[in-house]
Protein backbone atom coordinates (compact mmCIF):
# COMPACT_ATOMS: atom_id res chain seq x y z
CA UNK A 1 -155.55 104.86 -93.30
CA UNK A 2 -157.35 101.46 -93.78
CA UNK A 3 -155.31 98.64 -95.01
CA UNK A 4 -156.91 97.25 -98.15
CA UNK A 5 -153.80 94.43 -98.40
CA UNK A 6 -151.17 92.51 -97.24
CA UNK A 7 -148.83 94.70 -98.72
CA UNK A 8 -149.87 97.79 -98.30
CA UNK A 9 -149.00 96.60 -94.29
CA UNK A 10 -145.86 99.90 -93.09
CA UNK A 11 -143.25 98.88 -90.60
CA UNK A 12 -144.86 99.85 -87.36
CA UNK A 13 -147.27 97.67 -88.44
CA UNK A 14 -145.17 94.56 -88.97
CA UNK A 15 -143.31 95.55 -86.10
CA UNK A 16 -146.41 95.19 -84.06
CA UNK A 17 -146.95 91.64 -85.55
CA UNK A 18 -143.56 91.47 -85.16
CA UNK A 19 -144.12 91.79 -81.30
CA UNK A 20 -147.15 89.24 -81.15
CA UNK A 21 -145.05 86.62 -83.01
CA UNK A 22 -142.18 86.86 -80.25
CA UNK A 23 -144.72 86.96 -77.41
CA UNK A 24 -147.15 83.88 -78.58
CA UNK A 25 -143.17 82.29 -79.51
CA UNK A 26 -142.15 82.50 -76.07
CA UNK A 27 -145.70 81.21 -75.07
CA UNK A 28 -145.15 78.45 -76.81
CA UNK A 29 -141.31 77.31 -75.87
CA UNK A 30 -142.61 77.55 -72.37
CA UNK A 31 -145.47 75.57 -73.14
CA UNK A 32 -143.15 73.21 -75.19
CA UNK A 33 -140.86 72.99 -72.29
CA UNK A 34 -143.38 71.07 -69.72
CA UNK A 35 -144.66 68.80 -72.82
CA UNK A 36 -141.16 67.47 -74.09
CA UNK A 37 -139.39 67.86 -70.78
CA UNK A 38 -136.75 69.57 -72.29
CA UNK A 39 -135.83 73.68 -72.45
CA UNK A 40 -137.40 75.15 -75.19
CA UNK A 41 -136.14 78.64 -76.49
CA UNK A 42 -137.36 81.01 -79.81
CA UNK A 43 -135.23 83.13 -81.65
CA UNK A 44 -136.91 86.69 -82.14
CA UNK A 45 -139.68 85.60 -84.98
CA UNK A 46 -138.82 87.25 -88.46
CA UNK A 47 -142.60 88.27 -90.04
CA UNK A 48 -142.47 88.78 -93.91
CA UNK A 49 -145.55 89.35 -96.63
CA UNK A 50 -144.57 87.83 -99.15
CA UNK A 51 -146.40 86.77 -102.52
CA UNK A 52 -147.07 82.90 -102.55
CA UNK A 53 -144.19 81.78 -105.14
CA UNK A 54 -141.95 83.90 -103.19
CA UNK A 55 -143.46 82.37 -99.76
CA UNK A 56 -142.91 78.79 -100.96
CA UNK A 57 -139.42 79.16 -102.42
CA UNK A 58 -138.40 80.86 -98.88
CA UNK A 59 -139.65 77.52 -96.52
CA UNK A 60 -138.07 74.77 -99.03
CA UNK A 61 -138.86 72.47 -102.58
CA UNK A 62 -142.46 72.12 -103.50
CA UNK A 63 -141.83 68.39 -103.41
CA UNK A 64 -140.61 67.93 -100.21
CA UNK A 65 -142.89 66.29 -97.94
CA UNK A 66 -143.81 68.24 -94.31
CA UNK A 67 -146.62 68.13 -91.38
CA UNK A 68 -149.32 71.11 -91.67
CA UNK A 69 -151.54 71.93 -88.68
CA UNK A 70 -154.25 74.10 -89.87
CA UNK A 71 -156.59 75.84 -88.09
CA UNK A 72 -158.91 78.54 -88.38
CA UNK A 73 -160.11 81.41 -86.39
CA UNK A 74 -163.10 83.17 -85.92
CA UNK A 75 -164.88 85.81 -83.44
CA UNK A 76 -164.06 89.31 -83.31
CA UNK A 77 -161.09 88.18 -85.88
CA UNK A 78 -161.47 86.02 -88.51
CA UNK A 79 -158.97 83.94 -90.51
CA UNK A 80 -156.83 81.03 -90.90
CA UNK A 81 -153.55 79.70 -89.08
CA UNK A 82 -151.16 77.09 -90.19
CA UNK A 83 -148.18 75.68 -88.80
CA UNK A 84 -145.86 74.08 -91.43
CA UNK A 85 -143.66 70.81 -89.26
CA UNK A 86 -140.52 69.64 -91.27
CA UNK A 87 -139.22 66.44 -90.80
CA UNK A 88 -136.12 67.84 -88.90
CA UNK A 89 -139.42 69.87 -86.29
CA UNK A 90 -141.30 66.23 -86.36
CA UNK A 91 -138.66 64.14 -85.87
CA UNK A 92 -136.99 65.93 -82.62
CA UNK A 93 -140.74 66.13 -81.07
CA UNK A 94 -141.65 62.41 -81.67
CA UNK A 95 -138.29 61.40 -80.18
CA UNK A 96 -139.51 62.95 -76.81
CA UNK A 97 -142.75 62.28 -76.98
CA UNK A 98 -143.30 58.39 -78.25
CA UNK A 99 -139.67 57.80 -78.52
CA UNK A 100 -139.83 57.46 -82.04
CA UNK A 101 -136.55 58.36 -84.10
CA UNK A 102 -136.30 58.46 -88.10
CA UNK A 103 -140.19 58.62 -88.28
CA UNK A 104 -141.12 58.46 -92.16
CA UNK A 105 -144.05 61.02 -92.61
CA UNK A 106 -145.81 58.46 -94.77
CA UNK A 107 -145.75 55.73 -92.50
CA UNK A 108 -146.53 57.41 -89.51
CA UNK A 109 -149.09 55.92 -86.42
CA UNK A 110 -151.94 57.54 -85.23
CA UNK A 111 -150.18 58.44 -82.04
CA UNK A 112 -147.66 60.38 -84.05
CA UNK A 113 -150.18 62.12 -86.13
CA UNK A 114 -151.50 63.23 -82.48
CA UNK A 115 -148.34 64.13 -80.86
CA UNK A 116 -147.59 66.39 -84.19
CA UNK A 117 -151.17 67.98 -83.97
CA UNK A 118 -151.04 68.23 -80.51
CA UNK A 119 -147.68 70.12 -80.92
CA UNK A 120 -149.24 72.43 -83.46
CA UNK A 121 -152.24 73.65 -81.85
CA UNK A 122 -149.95 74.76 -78.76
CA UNK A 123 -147.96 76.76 -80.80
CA UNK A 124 -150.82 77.98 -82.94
CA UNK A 125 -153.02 78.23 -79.37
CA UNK A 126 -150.14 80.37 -78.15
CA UNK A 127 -149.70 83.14 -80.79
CA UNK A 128 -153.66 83.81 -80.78
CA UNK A 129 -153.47 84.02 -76.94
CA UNK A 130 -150.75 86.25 -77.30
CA UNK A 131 -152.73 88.40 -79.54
CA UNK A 132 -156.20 88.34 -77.93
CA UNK A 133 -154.42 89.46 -75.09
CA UNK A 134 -152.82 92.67 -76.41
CA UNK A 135 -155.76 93.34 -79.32
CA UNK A 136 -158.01 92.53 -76.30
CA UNK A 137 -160.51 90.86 -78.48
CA UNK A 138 -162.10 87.67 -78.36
CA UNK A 139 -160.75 84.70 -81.20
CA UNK A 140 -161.78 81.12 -81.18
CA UNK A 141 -160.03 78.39 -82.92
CA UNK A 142 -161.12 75.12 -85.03
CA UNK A 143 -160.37 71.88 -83.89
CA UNK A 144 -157.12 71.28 -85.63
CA UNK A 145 -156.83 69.28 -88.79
CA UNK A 146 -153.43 67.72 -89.62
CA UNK A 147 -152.42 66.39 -92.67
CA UNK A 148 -148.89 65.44 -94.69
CA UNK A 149 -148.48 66.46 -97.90
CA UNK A 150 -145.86 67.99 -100.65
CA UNK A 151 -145.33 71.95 -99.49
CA UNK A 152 -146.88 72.70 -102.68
CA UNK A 153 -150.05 71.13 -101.55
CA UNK A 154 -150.12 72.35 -98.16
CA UNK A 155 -149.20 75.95 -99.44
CA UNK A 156 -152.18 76.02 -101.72
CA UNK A 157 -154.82 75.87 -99.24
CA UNK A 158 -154.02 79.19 -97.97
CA UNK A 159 -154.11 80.79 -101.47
CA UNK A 160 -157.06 78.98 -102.10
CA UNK A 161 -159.23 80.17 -98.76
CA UNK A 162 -158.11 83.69 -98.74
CA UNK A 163 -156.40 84.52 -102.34
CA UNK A 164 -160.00 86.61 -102.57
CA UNK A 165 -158.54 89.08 -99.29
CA UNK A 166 -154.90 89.32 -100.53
CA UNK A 167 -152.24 87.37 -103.08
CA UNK A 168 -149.67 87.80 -100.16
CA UNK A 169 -148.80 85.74 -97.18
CA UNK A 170 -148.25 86.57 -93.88
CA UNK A 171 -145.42 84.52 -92.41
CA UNK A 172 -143.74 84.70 -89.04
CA UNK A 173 -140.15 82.60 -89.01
CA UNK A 174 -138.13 81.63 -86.53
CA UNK A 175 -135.98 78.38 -84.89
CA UNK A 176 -136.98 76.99 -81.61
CA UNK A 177 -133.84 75.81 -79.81
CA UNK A 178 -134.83 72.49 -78.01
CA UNK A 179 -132.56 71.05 -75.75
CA UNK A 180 -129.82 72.96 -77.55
CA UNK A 181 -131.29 71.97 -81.23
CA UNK A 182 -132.42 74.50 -83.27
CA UNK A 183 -135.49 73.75 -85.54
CA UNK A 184 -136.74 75.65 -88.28
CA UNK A 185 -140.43 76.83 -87.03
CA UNK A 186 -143.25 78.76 -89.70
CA UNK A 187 -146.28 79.90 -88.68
CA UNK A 188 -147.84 81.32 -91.49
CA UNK A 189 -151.00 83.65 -89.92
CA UNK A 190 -153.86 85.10 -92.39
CA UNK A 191 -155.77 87.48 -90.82
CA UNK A 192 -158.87 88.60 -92.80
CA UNK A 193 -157.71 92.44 -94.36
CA UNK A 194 -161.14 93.20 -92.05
CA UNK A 195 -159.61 91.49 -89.38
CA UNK A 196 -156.45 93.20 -89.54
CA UNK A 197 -157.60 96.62 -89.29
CA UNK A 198 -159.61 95.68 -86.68
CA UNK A 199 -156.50 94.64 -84.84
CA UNK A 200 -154.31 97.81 -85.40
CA UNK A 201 -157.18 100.04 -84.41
CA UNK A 202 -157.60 98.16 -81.30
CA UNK A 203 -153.54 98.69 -80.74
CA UNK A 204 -154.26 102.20 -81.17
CA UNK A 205 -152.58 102.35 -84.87
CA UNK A 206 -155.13 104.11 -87.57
């Protein structure tokens, strides 16, 4: 039966996103790894719909100010992909990569604001190649846009570019361990409902 929602989404078929999420994960901590020169490890992701108060309360206060890499995907699938950076996330990357410690997301350089993109559209670059490869389907990705913001702001541009497809959110959670420090990581993935059914036919789930 066709999915019309978010929520209407069974547990084989979270499971199976379930599965992407710790595939493109381990993509990306290997990925990560040669970047930072460091060992990079993911937790098995935890994937959740959930409606977008509910989504918000779960990844911190409204106020509190984070990184967003956004991106979004077209081709065979359509949708959008964001990748939410706290300052705990930012703050272990920069130290490997510019050797900046304590960064203050209003204050920071344009090299930062690259590193932190650059960081985001790996891991984002990683769960779509990890599910172009099983879906065998062809998806194609924006040029990343970063931005810092309150989470309230960067959580409304999801509602606001697909609240017409669904009022949930998909969002895969987990911690990347780097060099022994784990860090809060969420990806939050919106799949067009289209796009979605596309994918679980493709995985052989009608």
């Amino acid at each position: 039966m066709a999915i019309n929602k978010y929520d209407e989404m069974n547990e084989m078929e979270i499971d199976i996103m379930r599965e992407i999420g710790s595939i493109g994960g381990g993509n990306a901590a290997t990925a990560l790894s040669s970047i930072l020169n460091a060992q990079v490890n993911m937790d098995l992701p935890k994937v959740e719909i959930l409606g977008f108060n509910a989504a918000l309360s779960s990844l911190g206060d409204p106020e509190d100010i984070v990184a967003a890499i956004f991106v979004e995907i077209s081709g065979e699938i359509e949708g959008i992909m964001l990748f939410i950076a706290d300052k705990e996330f930012s703050n272990a990357v920069l130290a490997r990569m510019v050797g900046k410690t304590g960064a203050d997301f209003l204050e920071l350089s344009e090299i930062d604001s690259s590193a932190l993109t650059e960081i985001g559209n790996i891991v984002i670059s990683s769960y779509i190649t990890a599910l172009s490869t099983l879906t065998n389907v062809k998806a194609d990705l924006s040029v990343p846009q970063f931005g810092v913001n309150m989470l309230g702001g960067i959580m409304s541009l999801p509602l606001a570019m697909m609240g017409q497809h669904s009022d949930r959110i998909m969002m895969i959670k987990g911690k990347f361990k780097i060099g022994g420090q784990a860090l809060n990581s969420h990806m939050l993935l919106l799949p067009e409902v289209k796009s979605l059914n596309v994918l679980m036919k493709k995985l052989g789930v009608e």
